[in-house]
Every structure is written in C-alpha cells, then in structure tokens.
Protein backbone atom coordinates (compact mmCIF):
# COMPACT_ATOMS: atom_id res chain seq x y z
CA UNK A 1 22.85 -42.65 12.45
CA UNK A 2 22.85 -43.49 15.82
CA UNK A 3 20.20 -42.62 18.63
CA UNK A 4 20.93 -43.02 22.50
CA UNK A 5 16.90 -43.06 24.33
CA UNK A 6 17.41 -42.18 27.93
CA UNK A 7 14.50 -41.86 30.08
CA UNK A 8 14.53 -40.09 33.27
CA UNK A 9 13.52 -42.28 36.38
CA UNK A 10 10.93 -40.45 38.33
CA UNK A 11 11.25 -37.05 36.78
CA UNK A 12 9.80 -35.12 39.42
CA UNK A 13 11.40 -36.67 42.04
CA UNK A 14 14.57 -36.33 41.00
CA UNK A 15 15.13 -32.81 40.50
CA UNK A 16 17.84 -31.29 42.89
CA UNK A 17 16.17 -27.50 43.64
CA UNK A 18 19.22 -26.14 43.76
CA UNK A 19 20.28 -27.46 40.13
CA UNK A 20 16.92 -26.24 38.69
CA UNK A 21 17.33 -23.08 40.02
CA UNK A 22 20.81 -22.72 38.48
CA UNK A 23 19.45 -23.88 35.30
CA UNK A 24 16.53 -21.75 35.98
CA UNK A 25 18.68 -18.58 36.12
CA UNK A 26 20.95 -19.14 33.13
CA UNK A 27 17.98 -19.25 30.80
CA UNK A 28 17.18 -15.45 32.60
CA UNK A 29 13.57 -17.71 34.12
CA UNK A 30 14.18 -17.00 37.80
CA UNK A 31 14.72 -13.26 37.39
CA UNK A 32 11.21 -11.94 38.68
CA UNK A 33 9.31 -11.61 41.46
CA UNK A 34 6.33 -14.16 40.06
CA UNK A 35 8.97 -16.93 39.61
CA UNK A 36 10.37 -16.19 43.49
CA UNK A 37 7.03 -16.47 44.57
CA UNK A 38 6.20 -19.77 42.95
CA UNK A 39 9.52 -21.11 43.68
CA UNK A 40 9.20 -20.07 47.57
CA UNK A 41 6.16 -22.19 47.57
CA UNK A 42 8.04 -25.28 46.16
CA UNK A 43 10.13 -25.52 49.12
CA UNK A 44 7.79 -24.88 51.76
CA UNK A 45 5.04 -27.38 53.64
CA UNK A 46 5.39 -30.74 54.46
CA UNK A 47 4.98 -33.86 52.97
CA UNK A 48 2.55 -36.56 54.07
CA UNK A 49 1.88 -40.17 53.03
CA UNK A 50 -1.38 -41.60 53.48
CA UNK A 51 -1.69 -45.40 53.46
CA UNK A 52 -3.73 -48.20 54.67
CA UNK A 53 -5.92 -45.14 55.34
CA UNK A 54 -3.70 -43.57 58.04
CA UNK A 55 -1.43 -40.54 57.63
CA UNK A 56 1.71 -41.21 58.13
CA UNK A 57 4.70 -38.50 59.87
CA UNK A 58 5.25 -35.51 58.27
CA UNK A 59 8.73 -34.75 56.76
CA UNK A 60 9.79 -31.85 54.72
CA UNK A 61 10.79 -32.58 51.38
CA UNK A 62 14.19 -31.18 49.91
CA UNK A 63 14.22 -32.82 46.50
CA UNK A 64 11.75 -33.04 43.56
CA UNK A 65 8.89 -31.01 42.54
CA UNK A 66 5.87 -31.26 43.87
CA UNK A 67 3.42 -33.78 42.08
CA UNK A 68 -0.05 -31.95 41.69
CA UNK A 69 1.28 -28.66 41.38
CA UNK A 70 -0.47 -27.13 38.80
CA UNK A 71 3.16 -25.28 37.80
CA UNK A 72 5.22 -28.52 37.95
CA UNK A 73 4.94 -29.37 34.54
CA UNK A 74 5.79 -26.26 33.26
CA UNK A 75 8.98 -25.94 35.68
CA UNK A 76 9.93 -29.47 34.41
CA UNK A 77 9.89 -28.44 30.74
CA UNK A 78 11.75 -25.35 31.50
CA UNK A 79 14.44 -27.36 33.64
CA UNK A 80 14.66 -30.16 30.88
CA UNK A 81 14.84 -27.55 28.10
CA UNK A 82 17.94 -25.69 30.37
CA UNK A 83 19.42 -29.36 30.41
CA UNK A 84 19.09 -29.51 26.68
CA UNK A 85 20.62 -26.62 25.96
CA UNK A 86 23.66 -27.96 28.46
CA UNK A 87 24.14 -31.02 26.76
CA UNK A 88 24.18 -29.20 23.04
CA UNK A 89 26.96 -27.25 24.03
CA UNK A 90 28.96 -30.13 25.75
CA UNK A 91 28.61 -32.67 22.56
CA UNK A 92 27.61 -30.16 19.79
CA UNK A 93 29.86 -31.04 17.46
CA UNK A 94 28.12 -33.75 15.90
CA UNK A 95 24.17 -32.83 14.80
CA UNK A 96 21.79 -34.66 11.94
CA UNK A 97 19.79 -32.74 9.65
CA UNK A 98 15.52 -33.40 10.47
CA UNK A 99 13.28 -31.25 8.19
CA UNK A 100 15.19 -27.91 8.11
CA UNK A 101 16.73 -28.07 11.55
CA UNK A 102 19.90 -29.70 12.27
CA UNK A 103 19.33 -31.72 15.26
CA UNK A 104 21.72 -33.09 18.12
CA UNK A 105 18.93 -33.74 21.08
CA UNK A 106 15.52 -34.07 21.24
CA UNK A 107 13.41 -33.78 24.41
CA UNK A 108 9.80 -34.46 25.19
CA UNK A 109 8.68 -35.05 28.66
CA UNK A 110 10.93 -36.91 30.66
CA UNK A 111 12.66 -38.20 27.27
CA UNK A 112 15.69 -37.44 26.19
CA UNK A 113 17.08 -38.56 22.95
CA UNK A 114 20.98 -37.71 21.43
CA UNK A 115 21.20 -38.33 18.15
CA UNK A 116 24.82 -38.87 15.81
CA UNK A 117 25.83 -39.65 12.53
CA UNK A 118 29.12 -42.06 12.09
C-alpha cells in the first residue's frame, strides 16, 4: 500500500472564492437564499492588520475565507469534501478496502491523504 500525506498550506487563505463557489454549486450547497446570504458576507468589508499596536491600511480581501467566521469551518469542510469527491473521480480506479468501505482518499481538516495498492 502506498499513502501520499499532503497538507494544505494555510487552508483558509488559500481558497480562490470563485473555485469554492464552483465546488459549492456542484454538490447543489449554493442553491439557496441562506447560502447567498452568508456567501455575500464573505466577500464584503475590509481587511485590517493591527501591529505594534497600530492599525494598519485597509485593503479588501479577494482570496481566502475569513478567519473568525463562525461559518468558515463549515464552508472549508464542505469545499474540501467537493475537492474529495473531484479527486475520486480523476484517480478512482485504484481504492483499498478499510473496515467495510473501500477507500481511495481520506480528508480531515486541511489533510488530505490518497491512498493505493501496487
């Protein structure tokens, strides 16, 4: 068996929107109201840095999700799970057997991990 661990540098920061929101409609996610609402207020406000306690120049943000957001987490999962799902289809000709499920990739966090047999 072989297992390939790839880690995502700063997940947050680098999700492209646009990406995630294709992802986001695929998996029928972004088809509501609720999820146009909380996506809206993703990609509005600006961004502010606050060091050597001064704030530094505002700047609005076009890439990531927003760290604090109490929905963040939950749009990462979602977004990672939509990326799963991708990279199944693209490689899913190989898959190992784990309990009763046969498994290619596993996912937790900001973790990814493909798995093959030889």
């Amino acid at each position: 068996m072989f297992i390939m661990a790839l880690d995502v540098a700063k997940a947050y920061d680098s999700v492209h929107r646009s990406r995630a929101l294709t992802i986001l409609r695929h998996m029928g996610v972004a088809n509501n109201k609720f999820f146009d609402l909380l996506w809206h207020s993703l990609n509005i406000g600006e961004t502010v840095v606050c060091g050597g306690g001064k704030l530094g120049e505002p700047w609005l943000s076009s890439r990531g999700i927003k760290q604090g957001c109490p929905a963040s987490p939950i749009l990462f999962c979602l977004i990672m799970s939509g990326l799963q799902r991708y990279l199944e289809r693209l490689i899913g000709h190989c898959s190992i057997k784990i309990g009763d499920e046969n498994r290619l990739i596993s996912t937790y966090a900001d973790d990814i991990k493909i798995m093959c047999t030889s």
